[in-house]
N, C-alpha and C. Protein backbone atom coordinates (compact mmCIF):
# COMPACT_ATOMS: atom_id res chain seq x y z
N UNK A 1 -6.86 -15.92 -13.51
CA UNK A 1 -5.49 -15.73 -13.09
C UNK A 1 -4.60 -15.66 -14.32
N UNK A 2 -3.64 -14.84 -14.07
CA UNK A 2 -2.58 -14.84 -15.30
C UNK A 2 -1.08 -14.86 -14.68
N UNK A 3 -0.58 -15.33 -15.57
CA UNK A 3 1.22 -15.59 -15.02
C UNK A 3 2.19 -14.47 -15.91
N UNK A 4 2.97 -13.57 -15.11
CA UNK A 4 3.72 -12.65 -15.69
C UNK A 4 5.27 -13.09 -16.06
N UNK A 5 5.69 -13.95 -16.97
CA UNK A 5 7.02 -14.06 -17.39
C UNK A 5 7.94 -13.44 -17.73
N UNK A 6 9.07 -13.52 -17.28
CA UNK A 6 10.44 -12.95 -17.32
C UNK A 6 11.59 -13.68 -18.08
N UNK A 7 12.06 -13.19 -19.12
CA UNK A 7 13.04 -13.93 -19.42
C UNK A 7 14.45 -13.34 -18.81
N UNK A 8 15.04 -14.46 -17.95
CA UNK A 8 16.09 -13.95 -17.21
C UNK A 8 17.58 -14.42 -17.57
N UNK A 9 17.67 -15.38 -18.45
CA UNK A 9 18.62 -16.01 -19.08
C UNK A 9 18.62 -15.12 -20.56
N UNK A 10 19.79 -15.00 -21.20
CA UNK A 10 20.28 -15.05 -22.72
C UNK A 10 21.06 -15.66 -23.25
N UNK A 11 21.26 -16.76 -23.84
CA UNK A 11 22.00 -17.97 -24.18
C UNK A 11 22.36 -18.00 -25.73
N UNK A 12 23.55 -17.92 -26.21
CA UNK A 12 23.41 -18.25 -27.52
C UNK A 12 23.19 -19.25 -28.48
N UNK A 13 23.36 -20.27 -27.39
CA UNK A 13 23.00 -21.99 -27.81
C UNK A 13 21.88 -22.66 -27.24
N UNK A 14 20.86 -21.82 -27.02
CA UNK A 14 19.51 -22.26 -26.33
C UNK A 14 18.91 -23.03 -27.66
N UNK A 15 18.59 -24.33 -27.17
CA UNK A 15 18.28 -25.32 -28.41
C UNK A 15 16.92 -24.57 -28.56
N UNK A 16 16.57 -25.60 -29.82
CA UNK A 16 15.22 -24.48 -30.82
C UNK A 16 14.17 -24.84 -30.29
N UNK A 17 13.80 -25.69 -29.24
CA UNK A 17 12.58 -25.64 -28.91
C UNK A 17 12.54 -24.70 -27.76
N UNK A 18 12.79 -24.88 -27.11
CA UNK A 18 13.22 -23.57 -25.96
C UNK A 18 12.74 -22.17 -26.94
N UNK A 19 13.79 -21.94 -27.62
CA UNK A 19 14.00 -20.64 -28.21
C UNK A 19 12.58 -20.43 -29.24
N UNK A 20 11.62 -21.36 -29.38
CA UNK A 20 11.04 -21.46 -29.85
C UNK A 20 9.67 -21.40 -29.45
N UNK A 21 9.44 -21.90 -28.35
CA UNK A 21 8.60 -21.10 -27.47
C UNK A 21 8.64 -19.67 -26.22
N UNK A 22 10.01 -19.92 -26.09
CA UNK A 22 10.02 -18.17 -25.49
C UNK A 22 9.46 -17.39 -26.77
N UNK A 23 9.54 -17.30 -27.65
CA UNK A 23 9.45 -16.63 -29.00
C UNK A 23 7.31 -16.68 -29.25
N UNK A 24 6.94 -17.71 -28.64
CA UNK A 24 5.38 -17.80 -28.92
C UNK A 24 5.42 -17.26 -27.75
N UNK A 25 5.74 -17.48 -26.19
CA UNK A 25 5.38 -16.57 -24.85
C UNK A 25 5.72 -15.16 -25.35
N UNK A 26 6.35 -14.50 -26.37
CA UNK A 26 6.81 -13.32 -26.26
C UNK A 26 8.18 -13.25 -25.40
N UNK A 27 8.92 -13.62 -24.89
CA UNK A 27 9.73 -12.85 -24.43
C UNK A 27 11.44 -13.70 -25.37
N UNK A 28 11.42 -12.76 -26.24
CA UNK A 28 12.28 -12.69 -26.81
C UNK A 28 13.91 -12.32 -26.66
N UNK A 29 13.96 -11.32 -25.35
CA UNK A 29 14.69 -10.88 -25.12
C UNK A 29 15.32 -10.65 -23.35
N UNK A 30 16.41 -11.02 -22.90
CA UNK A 30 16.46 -10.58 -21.47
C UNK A 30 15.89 -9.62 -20.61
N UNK A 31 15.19 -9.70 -19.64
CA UNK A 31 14.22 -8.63 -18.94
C UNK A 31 12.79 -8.15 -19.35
N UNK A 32 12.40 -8.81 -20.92
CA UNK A 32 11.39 -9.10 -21.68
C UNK A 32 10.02 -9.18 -20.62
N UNK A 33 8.86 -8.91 -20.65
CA UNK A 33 7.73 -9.73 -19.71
C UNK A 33 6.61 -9.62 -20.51
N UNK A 34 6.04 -10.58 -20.03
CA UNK A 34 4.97 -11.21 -20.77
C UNK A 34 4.00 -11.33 -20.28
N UNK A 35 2.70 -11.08 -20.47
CA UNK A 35 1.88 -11.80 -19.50
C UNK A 35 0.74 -12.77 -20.31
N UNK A 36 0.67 -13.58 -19.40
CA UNK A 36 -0.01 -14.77 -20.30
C UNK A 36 -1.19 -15.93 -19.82
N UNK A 37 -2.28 -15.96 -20.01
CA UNK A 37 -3.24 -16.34 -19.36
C UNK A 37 -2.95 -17.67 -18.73
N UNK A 38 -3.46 -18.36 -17.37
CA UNK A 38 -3.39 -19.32 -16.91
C UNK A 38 -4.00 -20.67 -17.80
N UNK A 39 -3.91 -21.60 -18.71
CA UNK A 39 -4.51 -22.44 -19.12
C UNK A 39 -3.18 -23.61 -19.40
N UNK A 40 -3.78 -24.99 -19.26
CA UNK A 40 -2.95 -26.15 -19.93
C UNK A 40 -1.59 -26.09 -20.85
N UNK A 41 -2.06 -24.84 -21.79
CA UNK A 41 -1.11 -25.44 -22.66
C UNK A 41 0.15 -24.21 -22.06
N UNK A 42 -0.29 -22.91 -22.02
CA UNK A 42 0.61 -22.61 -21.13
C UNK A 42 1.29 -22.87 -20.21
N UNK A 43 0.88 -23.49 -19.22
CA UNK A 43 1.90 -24.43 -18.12
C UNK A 43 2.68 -25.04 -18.60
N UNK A 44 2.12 -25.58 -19.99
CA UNK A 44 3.10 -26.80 -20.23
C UNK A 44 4.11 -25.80 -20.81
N UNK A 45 3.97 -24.93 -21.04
CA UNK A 45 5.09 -24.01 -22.15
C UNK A 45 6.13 -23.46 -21.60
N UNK A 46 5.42 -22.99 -20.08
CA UNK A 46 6.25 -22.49 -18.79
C UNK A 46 7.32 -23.51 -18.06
N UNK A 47 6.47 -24.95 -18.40
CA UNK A 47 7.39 -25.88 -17.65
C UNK A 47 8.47 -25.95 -18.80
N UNK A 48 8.55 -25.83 -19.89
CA UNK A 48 9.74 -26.06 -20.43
C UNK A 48 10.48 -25.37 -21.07
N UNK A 49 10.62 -23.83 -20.48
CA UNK A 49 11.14 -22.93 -20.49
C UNK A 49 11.52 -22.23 -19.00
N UNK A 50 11.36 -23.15 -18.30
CA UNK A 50 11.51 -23.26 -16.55
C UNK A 50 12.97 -22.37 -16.11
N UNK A 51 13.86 -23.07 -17.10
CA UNK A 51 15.45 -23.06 -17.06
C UNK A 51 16.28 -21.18 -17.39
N UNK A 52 15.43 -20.52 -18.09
CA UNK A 52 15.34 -19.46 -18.80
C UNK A 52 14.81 -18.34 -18.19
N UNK A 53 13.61 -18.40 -18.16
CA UNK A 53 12.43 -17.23 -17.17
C UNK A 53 12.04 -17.59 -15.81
N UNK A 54 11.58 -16.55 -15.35
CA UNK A 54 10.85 -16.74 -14.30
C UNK A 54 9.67 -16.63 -14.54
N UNK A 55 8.72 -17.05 -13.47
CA UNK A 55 7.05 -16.44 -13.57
C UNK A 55 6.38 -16.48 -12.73
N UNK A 56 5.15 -15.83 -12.39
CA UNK A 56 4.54 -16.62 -11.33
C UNK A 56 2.63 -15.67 -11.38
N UNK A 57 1.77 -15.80 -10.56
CA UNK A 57 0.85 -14.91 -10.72
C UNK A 57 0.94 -13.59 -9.98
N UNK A 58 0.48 -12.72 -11.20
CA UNK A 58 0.78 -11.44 -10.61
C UNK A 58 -0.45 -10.41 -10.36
N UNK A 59 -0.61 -9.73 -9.87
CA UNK A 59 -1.92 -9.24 -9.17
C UNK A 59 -2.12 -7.83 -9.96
N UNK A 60 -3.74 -7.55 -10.01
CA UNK A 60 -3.82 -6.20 -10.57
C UNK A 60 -3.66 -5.40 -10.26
N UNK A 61 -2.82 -4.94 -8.84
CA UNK A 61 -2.48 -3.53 -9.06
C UNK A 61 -0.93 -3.19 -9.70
N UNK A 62 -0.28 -4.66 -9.38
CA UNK A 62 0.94 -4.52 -10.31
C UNK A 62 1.09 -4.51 -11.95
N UNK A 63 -0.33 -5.14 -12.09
CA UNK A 63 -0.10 -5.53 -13.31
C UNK A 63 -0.71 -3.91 -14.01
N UNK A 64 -1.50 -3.04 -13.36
CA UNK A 64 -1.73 -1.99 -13.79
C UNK A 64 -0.37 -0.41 -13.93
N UNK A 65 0.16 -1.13 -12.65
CA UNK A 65 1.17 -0.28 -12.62
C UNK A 65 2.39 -0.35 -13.87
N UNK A 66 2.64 -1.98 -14.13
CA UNK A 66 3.25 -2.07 -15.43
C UNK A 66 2.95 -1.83 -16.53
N UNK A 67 1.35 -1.68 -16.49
CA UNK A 67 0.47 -0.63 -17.73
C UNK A 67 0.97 0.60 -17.93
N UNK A 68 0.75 1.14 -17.28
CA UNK A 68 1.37 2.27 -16.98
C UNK A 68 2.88 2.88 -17.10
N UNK A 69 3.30 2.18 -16.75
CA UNK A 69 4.85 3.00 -16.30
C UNK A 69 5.40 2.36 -17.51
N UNK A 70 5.40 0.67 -18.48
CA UNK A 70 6.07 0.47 -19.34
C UNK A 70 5.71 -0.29 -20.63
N UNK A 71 4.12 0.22 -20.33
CA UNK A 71 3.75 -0.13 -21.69
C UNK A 71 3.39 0.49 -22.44
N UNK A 72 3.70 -0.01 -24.12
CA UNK A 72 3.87 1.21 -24.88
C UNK A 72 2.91 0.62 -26.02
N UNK A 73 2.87 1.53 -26.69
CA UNK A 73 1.23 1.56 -28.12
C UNK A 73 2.98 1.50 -29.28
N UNK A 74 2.02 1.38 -30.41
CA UNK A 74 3.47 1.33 -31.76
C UNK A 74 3.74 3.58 -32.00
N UNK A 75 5.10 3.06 -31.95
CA UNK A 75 5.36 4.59 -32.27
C UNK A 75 6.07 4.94 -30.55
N UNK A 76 6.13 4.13 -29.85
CA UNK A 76 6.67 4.37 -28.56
C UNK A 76 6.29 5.20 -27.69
N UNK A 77 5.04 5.06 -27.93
CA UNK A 77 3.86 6.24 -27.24
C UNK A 77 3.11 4.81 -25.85
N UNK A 78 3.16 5.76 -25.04
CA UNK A 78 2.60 5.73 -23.41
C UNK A 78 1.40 4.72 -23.72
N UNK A 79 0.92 3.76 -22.79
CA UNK A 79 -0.57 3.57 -22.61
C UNK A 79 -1.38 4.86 -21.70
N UNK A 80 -1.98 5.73 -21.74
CA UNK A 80 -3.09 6.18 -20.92
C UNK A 80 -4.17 5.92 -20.90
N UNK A 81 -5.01 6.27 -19.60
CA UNK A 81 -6.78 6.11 -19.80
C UNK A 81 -7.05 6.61 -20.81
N UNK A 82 -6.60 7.68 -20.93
CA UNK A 82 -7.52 8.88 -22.36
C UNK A 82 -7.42 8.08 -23.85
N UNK A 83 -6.16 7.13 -24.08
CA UNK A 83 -5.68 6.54 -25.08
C UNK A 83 -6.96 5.43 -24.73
N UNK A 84 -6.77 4.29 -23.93
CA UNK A 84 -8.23 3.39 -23.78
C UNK A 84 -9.21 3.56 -23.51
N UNK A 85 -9.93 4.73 -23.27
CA UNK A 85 -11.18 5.38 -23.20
C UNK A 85 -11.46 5.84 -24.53
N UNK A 86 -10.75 5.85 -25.97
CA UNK A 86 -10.94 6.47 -27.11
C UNK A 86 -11.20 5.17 -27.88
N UNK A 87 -10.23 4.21 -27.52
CA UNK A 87 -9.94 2.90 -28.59
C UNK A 87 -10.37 1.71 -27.80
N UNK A 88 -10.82 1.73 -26.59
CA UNK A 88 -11.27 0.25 -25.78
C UNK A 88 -12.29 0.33 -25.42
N UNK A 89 -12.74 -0.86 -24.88
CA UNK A 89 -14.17 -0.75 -24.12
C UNK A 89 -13.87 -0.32 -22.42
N UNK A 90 -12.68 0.24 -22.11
CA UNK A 90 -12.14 0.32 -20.79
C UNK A 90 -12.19 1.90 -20.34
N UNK A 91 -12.27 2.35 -19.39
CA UNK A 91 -12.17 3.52 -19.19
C UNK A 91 -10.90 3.94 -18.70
N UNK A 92 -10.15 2.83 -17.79
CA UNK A 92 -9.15 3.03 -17.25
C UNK A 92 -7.76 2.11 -16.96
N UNK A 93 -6.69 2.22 -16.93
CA UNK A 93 -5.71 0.75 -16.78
C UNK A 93 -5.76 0.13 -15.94
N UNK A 94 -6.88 0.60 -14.81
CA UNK A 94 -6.92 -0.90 -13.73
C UNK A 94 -8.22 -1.39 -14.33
N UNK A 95 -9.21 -0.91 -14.96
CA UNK A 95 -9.80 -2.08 -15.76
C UNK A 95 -9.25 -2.71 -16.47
N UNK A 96 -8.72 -2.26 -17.73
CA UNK A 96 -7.77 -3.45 -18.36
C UNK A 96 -6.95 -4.44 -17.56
N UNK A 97 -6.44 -3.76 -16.49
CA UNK A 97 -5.85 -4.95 -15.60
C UNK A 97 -6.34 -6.04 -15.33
N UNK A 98 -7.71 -5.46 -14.92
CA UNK A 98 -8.83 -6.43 -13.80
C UNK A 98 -9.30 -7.92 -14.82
N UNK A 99 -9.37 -6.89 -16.44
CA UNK A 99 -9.77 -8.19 -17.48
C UNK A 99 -8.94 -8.98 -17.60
N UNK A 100 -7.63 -8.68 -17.52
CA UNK A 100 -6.62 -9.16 -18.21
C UNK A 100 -6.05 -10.04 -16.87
N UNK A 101 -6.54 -9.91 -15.72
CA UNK A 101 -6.02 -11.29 -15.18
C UNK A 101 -6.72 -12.15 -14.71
N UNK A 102 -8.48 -11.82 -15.18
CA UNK A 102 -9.50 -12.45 -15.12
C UNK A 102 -9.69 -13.79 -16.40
N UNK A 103 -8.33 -13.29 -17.53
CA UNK A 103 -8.59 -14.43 -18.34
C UNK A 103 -9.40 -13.67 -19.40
N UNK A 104 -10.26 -12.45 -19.33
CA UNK A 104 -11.17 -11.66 -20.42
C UNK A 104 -10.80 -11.49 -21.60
N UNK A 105 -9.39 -10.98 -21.45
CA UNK A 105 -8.65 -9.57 -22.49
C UNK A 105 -7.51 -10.03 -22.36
N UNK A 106 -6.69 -9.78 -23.55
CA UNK A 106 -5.37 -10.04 -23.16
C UNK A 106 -5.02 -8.58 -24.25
N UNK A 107 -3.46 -8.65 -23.72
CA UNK A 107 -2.45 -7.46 -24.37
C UNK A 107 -2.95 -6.64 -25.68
N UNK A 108 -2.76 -8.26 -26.53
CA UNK A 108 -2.41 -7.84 -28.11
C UNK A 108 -3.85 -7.51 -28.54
N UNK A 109 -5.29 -7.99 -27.87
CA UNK A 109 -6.12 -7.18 -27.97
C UNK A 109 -6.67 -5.66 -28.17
N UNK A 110 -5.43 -4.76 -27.37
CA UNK A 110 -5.70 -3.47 -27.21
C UNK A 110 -5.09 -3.07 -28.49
N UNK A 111 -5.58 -1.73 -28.99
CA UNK A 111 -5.78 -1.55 -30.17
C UNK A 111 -4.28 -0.51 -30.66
N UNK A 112 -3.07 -1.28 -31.37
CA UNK A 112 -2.17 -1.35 -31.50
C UNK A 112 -0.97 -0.77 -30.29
N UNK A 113 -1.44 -1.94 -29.20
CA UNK A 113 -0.14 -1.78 -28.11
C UNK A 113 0.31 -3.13 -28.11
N UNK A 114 1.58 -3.13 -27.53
CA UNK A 114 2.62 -4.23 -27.74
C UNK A 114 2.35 -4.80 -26.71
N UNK A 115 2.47 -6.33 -26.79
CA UNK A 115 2.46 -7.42 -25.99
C UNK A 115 3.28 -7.71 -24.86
N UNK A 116 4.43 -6.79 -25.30
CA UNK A 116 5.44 -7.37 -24.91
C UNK A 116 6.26 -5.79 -23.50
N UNK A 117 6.40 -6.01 -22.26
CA UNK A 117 7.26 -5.20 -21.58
C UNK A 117 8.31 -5.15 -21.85
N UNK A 118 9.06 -4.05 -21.55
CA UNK A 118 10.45 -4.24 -21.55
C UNK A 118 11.02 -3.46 -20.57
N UNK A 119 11.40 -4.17 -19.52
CA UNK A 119 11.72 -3.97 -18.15
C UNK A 119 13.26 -3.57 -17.74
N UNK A 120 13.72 -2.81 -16.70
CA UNK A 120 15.17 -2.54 -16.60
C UNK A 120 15.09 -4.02 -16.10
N UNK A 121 16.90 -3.98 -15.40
CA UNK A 121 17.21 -4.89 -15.08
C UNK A 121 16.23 -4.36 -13.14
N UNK A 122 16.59 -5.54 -12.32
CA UNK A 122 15.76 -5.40 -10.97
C UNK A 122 17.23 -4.84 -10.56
N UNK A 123 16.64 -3.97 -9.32
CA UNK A 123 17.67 -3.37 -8.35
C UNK A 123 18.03 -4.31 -7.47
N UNK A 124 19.14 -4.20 -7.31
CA UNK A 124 19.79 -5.04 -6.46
C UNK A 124 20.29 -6.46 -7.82
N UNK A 125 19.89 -6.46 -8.18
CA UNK A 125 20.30 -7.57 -9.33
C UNK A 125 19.39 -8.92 -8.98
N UNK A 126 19.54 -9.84 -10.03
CA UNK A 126 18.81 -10.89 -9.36
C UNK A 126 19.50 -11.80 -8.31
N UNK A 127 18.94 -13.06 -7.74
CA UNK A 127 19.14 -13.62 -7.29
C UNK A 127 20.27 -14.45 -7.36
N UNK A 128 20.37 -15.25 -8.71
CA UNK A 128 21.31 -15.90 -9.25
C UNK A 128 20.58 -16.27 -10.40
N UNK A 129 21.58 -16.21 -11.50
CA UNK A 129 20.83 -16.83 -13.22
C UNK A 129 20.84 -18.54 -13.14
N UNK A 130 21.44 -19.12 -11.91
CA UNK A 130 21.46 -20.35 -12.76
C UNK A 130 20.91 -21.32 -11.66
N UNK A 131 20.24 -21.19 -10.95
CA UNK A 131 19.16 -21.68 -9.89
C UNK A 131 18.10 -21.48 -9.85
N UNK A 132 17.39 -22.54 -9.35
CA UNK A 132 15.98 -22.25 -9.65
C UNK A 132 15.60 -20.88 -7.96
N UNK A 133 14.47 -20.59 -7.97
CA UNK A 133 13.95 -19.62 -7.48
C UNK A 133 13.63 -20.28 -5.47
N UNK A 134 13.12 -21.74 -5.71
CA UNK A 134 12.99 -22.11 -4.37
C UNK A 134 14.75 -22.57 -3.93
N UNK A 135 15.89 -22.99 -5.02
CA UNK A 135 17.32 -23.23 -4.20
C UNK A 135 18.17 -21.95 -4.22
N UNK A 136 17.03 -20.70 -4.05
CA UNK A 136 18.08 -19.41 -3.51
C UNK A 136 18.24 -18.51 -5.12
N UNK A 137 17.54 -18.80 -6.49
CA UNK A 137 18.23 -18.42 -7.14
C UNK A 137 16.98 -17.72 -8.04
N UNK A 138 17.04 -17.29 -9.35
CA UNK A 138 16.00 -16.48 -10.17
C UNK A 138 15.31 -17.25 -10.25
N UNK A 139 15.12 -18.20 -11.40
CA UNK A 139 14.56 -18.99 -12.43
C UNK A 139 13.58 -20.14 -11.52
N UNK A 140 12.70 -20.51 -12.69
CA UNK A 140 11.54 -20.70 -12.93
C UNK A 140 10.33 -20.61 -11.87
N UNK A 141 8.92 -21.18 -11.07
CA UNK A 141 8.48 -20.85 -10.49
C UNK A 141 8.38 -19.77 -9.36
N UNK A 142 7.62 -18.44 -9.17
CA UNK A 142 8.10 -18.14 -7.77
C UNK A 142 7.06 -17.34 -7.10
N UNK A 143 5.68 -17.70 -7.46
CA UNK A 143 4.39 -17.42 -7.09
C UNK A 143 4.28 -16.14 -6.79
N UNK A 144 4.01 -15.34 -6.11
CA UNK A 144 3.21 -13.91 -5.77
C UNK A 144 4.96 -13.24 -5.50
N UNK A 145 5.58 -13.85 -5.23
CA UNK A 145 6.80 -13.34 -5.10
C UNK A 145 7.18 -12.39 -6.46
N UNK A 146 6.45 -12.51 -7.60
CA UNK A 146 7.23 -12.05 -9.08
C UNK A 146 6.71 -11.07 -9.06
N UNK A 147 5.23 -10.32 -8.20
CA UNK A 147 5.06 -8.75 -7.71
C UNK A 147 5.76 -8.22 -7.70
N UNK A 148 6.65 -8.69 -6.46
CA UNK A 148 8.08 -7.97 -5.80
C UNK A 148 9.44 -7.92 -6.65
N UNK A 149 8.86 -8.11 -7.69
CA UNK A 149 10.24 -8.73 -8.67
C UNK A 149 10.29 -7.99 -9.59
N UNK A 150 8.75 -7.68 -10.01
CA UNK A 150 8.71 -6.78 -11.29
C UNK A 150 8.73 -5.47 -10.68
N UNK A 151 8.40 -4.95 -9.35
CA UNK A 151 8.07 -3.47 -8.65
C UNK A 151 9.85 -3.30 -8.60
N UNK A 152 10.52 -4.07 -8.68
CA UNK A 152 12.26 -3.87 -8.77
C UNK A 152 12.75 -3.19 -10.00
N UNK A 153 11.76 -3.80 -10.85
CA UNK A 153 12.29 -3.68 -12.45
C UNK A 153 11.55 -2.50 -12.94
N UNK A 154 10.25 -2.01 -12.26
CA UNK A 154 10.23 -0.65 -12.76
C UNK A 154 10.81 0.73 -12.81
């Protein structure tokens, strides 16, 4: 399983540990996404950046579709099959998907593409920036729901 993060806050006084691990999750920037394998120390990284992003687990056909539609190699060039069928052991972006939320493969693995999405804002706007996700609002936990969140933002 893997968790797809959103940074949904931009703060100019976000103290340095905060700002300091959004910065190791990758998401550096508002609407930023990340995706990032399920393990210990990640949770713990998610829990304390709760206030900031959202996240939750996201499934491979979304996560292929965000292959696709907004991820990019250096030089601002497309991911395609033909591109990971030349430079991966993958033939296609729902394999890379399939590894990549199996815990296999991750992003920065693939052979110079960026880690990092960069997503519009979601239609309709979000929820609210300054609530959490179960009292009506964006931020932090929001399980299979962040599918529906990122299919906004493409």
């Amino acid at each position: 399983m893997a968790y797809a993060v959103i940074r949904v806050r931009g703060q100019p006084d976000v103290s340095y540990d905060i700002e300091y691990t959004m910065g190791l999750l990758g998401v550096n920037r508002v609407n930023h996404c990340a995706i990032v394998p399920e393990n210990a120390s990640t949770k713990g990284m998610l829990q304390k950046v709760k206030d900031y992003t959202t996240y939750g687990e996201i499934n491979a056909e979304t996560l292929a579709q965000l292959i696709r539609v907004r991820g990019r190699l250096s030089g601002d060039r497309m991911i395609t099959d033909e591109y990971l069928a030349a430079n991966s052991e993958f033939k296609t972006v729902d394999d890379l998907a399939k590894a990549i939320i199996e815990n296999d493969y991750r992003m920065k693995d693939v052979e110079a593409a960026k880690p990092v999405f960069r997503l519009h804002p979601p239609v309709k706007g979000y929820e609210g920036n300054k609530r959490s996700y179960k009292n009506g609002g964006a931020l932090g936990y929001r399980g299979e729901a962040i599918n529906d969140l990122i299919a906004r933002m493409l």
